[in-house]
Protein backbone atom coordinates (compact mmCIF):
# COMPACT_ATOMS: atom_id res chain seq x y z
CA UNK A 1 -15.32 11.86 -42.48
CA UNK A 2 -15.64 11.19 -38.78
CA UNK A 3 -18.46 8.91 -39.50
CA UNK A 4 -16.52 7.07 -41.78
CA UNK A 5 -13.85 6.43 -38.56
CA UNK A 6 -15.93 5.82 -36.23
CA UNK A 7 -17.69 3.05 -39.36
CA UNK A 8 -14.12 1.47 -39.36
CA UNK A 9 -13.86 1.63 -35.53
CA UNK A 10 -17.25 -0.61 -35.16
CA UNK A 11 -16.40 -2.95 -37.99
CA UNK A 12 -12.80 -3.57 -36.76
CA UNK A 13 -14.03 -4.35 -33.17
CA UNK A 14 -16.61 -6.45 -34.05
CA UNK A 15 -13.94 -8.81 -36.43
CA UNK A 16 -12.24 -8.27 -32.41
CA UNK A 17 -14.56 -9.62 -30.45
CA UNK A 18 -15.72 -12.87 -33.10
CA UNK A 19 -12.24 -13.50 -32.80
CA UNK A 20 -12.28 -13.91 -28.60
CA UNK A 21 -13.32 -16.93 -27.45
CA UNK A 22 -13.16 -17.71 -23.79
CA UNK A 23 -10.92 -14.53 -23.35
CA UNK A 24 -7.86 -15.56 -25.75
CA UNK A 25 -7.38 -14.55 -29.20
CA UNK A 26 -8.11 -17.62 -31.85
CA UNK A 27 -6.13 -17.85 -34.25
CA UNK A 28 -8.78 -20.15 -35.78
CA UNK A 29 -11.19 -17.20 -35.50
CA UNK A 30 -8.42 -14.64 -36.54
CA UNK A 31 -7.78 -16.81 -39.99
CA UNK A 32 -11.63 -17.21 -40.55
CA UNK A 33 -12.03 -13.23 -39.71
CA UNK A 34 -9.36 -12.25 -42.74
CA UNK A 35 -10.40 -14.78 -45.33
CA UNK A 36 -13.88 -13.23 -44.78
CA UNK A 37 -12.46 -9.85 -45.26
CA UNK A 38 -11.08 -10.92 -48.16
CA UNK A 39 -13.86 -13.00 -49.75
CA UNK A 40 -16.32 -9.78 -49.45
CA UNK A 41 -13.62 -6.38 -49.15
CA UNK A 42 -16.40 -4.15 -47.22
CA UNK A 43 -15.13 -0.92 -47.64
CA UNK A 44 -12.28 0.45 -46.21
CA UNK A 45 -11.03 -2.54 -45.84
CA UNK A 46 -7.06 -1.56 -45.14
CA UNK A 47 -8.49 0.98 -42.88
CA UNK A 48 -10.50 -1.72 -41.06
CA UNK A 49 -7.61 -4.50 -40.98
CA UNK A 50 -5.30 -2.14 -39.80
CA UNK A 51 -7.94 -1.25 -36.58
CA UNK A 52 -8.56 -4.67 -36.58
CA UNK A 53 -4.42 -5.97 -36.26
CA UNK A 54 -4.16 -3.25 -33.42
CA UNK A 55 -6.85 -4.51 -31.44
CA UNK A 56 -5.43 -8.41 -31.71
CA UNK A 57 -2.09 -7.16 -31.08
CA UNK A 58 -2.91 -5.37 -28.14
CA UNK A 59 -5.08 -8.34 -26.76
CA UNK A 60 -2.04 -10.56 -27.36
CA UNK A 61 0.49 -8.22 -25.62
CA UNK A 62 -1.96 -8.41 -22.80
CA UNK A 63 -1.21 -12.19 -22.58
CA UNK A 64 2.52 -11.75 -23.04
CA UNK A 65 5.36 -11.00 -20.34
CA UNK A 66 8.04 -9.89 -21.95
CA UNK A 67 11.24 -10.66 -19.94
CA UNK A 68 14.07 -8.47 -20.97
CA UNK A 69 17.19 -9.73 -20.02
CA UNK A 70 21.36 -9.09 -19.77
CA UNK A 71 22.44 -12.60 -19.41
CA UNK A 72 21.00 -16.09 -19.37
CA UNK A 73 17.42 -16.65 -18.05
CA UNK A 74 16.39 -20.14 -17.22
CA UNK A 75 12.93 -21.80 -18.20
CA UNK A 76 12.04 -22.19 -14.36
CA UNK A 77 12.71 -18.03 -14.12
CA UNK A 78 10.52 -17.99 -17.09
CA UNK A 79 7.86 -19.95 -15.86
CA UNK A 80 7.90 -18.16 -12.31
CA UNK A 81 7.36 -14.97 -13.62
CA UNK A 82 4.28 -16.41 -16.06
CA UNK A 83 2.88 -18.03 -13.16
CA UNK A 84 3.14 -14.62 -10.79
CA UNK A 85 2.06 -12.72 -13.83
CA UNK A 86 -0.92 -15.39 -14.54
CA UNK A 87 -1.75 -14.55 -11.07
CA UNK A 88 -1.72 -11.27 -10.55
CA UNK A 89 -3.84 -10.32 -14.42
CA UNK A 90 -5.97 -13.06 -13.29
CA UNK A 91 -5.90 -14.44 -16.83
CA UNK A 92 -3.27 -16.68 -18.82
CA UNK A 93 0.41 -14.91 -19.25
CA UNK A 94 3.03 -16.37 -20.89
CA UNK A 95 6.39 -15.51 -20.46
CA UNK A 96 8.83 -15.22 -23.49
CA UNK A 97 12.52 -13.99 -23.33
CA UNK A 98 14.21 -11.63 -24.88
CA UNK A 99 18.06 -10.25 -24.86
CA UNK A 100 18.77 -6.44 -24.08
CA UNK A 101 22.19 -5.07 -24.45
CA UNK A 102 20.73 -2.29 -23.14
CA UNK A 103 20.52 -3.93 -19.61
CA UNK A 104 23.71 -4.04 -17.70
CA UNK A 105 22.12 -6.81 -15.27
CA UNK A 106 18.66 -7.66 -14.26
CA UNK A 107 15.65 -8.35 -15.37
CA UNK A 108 12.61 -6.06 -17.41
CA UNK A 109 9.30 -7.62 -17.48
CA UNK A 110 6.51 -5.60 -19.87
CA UNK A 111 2.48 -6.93 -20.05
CA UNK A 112 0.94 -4.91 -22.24
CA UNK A 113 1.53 -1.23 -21.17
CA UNK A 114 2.90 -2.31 -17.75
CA UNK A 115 6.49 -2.71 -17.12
CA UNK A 116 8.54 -4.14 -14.07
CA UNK A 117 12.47 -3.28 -13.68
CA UNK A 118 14.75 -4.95 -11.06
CA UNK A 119 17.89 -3.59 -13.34
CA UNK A 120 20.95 -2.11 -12.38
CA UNK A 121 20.13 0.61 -14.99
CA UNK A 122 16.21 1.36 -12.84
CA UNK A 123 18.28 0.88 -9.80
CA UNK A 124 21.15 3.42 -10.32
CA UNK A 125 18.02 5.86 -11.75
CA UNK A 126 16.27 5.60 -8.51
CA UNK A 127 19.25 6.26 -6.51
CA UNK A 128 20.35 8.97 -8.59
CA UNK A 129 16.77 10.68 -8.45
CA UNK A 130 16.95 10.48 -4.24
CA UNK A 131 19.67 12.88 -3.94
């Protein structure tokens, strides 16, 4: 059974990695990837698509800033936070907004598993957390 896992592991990251090319997922590469999954179904082949999606989606988040925000955000905001992302990952980052009701004001930018907060919500939990 493990081997079996660790078989749909290997498969799915090697669809990953013919879908890379110069360190961005191609969606060229991602389309040719599924239709050959589907022209010869190797076994396990939900198994290995599903490994397969998480790995692209990951890769993708990695190239993604997600900019949470309360009220309006303006395209130069946008693209100073995908330029000071691009920076700092060393590698393209896009920046692509979304609305939070959550957020009183402020701003919460997440690439991949990291996340930045300059909200009044992160703000008032740091304050409250000092005393």
């Amino acid at each position: 059974m493990a081997s079996g896992k660790k078989q749909i592991r290997q498969l799915a990251r090697q669809f990953f990695k013919l879908s890379v090319v110069a360190g961005t997922v191609s969606s060229d590469r991602v389309a040719g990837v599924l239709e050959y999954i589907e022209k010869h179904s190797p076994a396990n082949a939900i198994a290995v698509l599903k490994a397969y999606h998480r790995l692209v989606a990951t890769e993708v988040a990695r190239g993604q800033a997600i900019v949470s925000h309360a009220g309006p955000v303006s395209e130069a905001t946008l693209a100073t936070i995908a330029a000071a992302m691009t920076k700092k990952y060393q590698r393209p980052v896009t920046a692509v907004a979304r609305r939070d009701e959550m957020l009183l004001a402020g701003l919460r930018v997440r690439v991949g598993d990291d996340t930045y907060e300059s909200s009044v919500a992160s703000q008032l939990a740091a304050l409250a957390a000092a005393v």
